[in-house]
PDB file of N, CA and C in Angstrom:
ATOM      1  N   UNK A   1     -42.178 114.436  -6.212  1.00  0.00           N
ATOM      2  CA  UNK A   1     -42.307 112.988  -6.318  1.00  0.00           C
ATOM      3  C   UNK A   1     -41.224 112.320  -5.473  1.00  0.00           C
ATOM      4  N   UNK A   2     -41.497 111.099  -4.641  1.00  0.00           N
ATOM      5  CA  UNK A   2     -40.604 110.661  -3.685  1.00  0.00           C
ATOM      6  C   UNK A   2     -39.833 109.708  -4.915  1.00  0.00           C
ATOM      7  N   UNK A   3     -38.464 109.722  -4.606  1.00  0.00           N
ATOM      8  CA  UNK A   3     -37.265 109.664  -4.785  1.00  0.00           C
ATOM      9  C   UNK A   3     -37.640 107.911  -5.647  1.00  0.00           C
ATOM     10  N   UNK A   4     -38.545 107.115  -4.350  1.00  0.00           N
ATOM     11  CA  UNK A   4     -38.443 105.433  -4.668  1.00  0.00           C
ATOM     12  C   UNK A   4     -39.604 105.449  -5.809  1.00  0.00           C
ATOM     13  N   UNK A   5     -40.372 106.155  -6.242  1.00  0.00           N
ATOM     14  CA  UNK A   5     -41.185 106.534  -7.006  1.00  0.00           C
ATOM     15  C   UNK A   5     -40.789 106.543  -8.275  1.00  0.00           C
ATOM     16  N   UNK A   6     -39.766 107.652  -8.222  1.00  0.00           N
ATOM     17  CA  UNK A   6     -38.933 108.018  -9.598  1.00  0.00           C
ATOM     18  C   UNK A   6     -38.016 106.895 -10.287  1.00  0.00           C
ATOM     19  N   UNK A   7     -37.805 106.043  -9.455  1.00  0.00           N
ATOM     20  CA  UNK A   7     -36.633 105.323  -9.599  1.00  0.00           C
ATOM     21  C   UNK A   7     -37.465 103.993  -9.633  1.00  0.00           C
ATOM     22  N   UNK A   8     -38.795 103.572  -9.384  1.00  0.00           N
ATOM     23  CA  UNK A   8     -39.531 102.420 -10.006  1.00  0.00           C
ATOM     24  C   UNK A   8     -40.082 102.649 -11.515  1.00  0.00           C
ATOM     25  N   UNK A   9     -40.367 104.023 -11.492  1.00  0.00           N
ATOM     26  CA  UNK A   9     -40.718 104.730 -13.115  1.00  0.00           C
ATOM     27  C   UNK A   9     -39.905 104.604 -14.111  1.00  0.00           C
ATOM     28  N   UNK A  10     -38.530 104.872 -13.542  1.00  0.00           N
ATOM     29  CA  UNK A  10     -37.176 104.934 -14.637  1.00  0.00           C
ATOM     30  C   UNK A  10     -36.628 103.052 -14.966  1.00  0.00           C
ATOM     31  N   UNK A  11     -36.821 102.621 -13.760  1.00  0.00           N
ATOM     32  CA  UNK A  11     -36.349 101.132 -13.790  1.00  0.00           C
ATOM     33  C   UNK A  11     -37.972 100.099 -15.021  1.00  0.00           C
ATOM     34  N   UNK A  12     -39.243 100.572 -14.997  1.00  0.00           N
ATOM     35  CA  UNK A  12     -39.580  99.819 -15.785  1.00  0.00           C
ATOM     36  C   UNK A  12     -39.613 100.349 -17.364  1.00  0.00           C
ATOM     37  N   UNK A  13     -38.641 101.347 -17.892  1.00  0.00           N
ATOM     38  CA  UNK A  13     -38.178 101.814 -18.691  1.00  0.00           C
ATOM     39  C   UNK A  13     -37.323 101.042 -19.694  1.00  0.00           C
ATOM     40  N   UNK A  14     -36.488 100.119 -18.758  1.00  0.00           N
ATOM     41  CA  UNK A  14     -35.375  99.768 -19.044  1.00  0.00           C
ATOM     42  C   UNK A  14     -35.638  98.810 -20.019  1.00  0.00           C
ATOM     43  N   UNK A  15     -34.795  98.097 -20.893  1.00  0.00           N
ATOM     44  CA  UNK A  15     -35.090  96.779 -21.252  1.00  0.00           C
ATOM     45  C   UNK A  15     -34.761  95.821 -20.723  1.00  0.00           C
ATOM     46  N   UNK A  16     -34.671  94.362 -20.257  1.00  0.00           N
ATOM     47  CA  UNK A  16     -34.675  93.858 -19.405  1.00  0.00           C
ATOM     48  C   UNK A  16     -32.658  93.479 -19.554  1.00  0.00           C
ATOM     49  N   UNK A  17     -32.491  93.282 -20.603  1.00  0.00           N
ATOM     50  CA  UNK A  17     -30.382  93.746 -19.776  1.00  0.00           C
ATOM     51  C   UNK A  17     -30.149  94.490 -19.521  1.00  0.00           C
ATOM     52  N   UNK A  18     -30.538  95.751 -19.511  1.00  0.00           N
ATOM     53  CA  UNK A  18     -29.967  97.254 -19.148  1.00  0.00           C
ATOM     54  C   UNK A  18     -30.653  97.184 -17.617  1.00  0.00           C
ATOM     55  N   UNK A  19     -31.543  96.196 -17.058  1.00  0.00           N
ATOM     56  CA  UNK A  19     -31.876  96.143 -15.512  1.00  0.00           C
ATOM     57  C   UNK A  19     -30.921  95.165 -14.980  1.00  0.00           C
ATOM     58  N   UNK A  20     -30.396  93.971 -15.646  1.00  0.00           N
ATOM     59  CA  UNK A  20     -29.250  93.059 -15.027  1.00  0.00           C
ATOM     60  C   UNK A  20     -27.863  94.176 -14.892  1.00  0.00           C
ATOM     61  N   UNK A  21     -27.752  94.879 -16.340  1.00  0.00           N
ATOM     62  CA  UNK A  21     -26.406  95.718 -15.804  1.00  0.00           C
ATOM     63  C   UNK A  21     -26.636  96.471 -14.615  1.00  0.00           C
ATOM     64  N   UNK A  22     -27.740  97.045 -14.713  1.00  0.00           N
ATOM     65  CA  UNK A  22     -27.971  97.686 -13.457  1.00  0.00           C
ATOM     66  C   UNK A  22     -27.604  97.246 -12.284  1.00  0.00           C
ATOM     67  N   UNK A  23     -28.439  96.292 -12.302  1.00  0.00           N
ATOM     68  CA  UNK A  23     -28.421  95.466 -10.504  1.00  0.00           C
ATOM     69  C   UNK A  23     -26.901  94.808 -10.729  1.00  0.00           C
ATOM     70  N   UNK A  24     -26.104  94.534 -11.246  1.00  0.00           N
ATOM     71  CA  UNK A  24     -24.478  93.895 -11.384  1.00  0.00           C
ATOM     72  C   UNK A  24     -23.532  95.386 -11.217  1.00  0.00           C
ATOM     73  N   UNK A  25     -24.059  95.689 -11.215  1.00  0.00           N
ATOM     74  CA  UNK A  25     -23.006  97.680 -11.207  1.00  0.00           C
ATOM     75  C   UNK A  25     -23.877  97.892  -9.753  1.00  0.00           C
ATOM     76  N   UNK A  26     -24.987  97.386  -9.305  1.00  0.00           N
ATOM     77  CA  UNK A  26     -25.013  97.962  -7.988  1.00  0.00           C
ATOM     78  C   UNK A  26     -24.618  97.088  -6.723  1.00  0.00           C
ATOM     79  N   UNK A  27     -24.794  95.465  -6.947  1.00  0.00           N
ATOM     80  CA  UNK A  27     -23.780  94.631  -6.363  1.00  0.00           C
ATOM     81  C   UNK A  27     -22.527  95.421  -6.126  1.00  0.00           C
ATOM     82  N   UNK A  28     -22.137  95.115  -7.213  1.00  0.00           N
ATOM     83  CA  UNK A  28     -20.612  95.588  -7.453  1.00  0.00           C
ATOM     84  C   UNK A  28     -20.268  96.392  -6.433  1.00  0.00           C
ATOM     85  N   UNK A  29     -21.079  97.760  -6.564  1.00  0.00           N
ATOM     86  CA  UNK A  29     -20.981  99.246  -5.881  1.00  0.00           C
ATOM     87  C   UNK A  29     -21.151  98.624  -3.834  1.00  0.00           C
ATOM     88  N   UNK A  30     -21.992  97.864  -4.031  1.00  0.00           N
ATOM     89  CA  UNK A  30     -22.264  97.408  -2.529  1.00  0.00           C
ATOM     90  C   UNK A  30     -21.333  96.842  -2.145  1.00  0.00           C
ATOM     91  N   UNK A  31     -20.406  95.919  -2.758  1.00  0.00           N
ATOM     92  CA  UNK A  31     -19.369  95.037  -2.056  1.00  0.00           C
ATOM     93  C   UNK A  31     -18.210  95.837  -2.346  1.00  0.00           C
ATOM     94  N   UNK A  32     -17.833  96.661  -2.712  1.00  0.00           N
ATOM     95  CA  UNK A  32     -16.849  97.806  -2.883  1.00  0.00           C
ATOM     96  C   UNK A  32     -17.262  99.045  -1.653  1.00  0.00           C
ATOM     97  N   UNK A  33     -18.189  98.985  -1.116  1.00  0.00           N
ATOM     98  CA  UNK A  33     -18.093  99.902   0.094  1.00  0.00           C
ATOM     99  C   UNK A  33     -18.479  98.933   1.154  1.00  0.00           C
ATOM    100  N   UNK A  34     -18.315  97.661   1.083  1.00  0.00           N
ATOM    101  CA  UNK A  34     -18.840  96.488   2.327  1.00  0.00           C
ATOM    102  C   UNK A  34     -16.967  95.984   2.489  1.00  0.00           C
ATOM    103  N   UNK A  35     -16.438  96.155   1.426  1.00  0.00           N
ATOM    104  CA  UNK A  35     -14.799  95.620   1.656  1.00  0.00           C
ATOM    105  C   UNK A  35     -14.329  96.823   2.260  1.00  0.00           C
ATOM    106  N   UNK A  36     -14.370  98.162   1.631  1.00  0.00           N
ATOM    107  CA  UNK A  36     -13.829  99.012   2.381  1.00  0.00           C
ATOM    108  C   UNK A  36     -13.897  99.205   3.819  1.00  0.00           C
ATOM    109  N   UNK A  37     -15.345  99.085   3.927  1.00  0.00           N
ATOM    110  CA  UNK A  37     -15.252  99.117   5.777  1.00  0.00           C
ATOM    111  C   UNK A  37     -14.493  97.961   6.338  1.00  0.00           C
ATOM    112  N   UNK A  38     -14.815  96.933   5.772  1.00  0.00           N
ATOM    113  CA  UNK A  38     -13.694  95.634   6.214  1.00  0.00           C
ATOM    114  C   UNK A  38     -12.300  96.592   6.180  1.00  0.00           C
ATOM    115  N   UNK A  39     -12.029  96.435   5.109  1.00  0.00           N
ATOM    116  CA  UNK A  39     -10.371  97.811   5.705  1.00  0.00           C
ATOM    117  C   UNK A  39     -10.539  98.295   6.065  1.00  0.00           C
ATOM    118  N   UNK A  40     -10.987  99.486   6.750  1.00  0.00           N
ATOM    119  CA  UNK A  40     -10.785 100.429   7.334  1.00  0.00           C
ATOM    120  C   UNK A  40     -10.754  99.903   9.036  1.00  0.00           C
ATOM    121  N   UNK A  41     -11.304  98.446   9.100  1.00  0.00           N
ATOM    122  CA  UNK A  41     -11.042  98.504  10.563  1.00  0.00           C
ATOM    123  C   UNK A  41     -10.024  97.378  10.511  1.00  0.00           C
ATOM    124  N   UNK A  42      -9.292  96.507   9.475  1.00  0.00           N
ATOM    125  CA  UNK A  42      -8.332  95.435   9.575  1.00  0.00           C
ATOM    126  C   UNK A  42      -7.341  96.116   8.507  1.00  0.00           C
ATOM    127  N   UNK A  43      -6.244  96.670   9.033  1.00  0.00           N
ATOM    128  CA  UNK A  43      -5.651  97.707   7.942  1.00  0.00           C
ATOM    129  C   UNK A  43      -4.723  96.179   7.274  1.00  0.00           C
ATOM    130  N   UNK A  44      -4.457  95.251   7.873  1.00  0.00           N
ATOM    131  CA  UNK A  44      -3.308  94.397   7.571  1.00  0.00           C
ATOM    132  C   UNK A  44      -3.882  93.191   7.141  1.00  0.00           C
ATOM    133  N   UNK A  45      -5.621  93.134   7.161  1.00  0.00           N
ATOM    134  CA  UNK A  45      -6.398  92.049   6.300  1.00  0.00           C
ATOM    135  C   UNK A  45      -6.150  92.176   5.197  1.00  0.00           C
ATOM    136  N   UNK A  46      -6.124  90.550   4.615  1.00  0.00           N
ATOM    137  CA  UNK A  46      -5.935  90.058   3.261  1.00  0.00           C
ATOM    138  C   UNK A  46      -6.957  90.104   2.235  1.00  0.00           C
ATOM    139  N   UNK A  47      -6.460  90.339   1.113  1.00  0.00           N
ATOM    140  CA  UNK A  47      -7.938  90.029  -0.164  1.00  0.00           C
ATOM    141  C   UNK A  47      -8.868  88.859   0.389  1.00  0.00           C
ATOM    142  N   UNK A  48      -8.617  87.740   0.503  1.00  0.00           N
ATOM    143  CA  UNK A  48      -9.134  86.611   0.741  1.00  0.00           C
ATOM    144  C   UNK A  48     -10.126  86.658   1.956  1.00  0.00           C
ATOM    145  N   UNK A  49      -9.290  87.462   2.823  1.00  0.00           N
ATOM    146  CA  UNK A  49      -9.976  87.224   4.368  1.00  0.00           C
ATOM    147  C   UNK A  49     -11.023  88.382   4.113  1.00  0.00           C
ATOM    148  N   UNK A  50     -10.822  89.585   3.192  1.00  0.00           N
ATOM    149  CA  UNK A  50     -12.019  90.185   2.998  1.00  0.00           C
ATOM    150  C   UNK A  50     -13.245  89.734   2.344  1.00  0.00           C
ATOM    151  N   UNK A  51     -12.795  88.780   0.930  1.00  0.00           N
ATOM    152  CA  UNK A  51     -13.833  87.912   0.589  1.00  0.00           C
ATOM    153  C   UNK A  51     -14.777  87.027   1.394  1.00  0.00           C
ATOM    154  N   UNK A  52     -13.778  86.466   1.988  1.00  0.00           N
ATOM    155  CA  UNK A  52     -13.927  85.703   3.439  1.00  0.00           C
ATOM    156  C   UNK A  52     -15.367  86.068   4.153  1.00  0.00           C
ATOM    157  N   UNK A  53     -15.284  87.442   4.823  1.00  0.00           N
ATOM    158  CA  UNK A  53     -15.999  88.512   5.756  1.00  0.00           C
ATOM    159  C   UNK A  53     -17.157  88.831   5.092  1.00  0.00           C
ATOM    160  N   UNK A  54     -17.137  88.887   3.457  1.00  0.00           N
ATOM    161  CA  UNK A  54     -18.379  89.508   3.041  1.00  0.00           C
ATOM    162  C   UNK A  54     -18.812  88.349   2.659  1.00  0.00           C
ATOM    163  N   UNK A  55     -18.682  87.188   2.575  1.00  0.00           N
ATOM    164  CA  UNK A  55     -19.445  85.754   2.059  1.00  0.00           C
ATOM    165  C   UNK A  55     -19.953  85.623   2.830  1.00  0.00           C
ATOM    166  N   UNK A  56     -19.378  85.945   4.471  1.00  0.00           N
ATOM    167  CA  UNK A  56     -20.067  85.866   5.552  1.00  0.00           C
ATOM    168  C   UNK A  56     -21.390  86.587   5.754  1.00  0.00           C
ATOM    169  N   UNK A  57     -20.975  88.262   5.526  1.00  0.00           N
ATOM    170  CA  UNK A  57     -22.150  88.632   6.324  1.00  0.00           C
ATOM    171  C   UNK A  57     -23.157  88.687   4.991  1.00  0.00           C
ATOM    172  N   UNK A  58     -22.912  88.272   3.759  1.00  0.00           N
ATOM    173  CA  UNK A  58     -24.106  88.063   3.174  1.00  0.00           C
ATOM    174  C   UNK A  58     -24.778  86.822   3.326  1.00  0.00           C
ATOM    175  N   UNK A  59     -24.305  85.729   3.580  1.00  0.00           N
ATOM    176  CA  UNK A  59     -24.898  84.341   3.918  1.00  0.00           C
ATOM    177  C   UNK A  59     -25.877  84.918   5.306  1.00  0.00           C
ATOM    178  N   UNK A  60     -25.201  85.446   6.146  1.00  0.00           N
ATOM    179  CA  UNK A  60     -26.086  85.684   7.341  1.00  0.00           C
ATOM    180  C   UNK A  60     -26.878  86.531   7.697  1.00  0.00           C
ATOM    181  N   UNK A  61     -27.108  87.444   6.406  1.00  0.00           N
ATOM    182  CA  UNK A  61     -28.053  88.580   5.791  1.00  0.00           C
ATOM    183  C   UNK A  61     -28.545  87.649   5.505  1.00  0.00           C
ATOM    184  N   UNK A  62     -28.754  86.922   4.494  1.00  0.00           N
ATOM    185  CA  UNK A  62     -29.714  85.900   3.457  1.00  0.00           C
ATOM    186  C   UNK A  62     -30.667  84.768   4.144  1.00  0.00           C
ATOM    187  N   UNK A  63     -30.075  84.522   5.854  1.00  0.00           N
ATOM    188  CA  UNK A  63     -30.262  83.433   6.871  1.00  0.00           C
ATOM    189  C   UNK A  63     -31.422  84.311   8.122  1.00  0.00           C
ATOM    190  N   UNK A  64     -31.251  85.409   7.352  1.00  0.00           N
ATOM    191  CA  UNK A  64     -31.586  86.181   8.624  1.00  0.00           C
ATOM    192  C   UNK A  64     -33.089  86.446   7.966  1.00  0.00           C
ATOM    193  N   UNK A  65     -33.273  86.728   6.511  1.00  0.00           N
ATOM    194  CA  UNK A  65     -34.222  87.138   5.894  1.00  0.00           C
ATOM    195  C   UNK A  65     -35.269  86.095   6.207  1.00  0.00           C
ATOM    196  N   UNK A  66     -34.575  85.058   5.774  1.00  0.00           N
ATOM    197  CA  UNK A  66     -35.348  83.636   5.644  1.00  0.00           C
ATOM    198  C   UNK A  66     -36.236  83.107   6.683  1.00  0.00           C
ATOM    199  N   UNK A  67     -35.538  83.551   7.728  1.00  0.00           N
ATOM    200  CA  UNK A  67     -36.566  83.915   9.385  1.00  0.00           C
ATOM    201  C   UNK A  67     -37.565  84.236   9.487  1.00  0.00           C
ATOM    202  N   UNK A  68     -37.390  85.884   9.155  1.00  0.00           N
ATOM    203  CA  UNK A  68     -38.509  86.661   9.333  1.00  0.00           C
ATOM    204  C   UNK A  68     -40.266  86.302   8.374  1.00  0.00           C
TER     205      UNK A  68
END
């Protein structure tokens, strides 16, 4: 069984807060490896200016969708 299969099966399982924790623990998980790459290439960037960077490229993810 493909992988996105299993994981639409298990997700209408859920009750409907145990799918908000979900999707808030996977935010979470996304902007915790979207800041890291921000560090890893600005070793001397600030908390702020990382907030900064990802407000950005999600506004222009969200601008970009809206296009298509």
């Amino acid at each position: 069984m493909q992988m996105s299969i299993l994981v639409v099966k298990l997700a209408r399982k859920l009750r409907p807060e145990e799918k908000v924790n979900l999707a808030v623990s996977m935010t979470d998980v996304c902007t915790r490896i979207c800041a890291e790459g921000i560090r890893d290439r600005n070793v001397s960037i600030t908390e702020k200016h990382i907030v900064d960077k990802i407000r950005e490229r999600a506004i222009r993810k969200k601008s970009h969708n809206l296009e298509v």
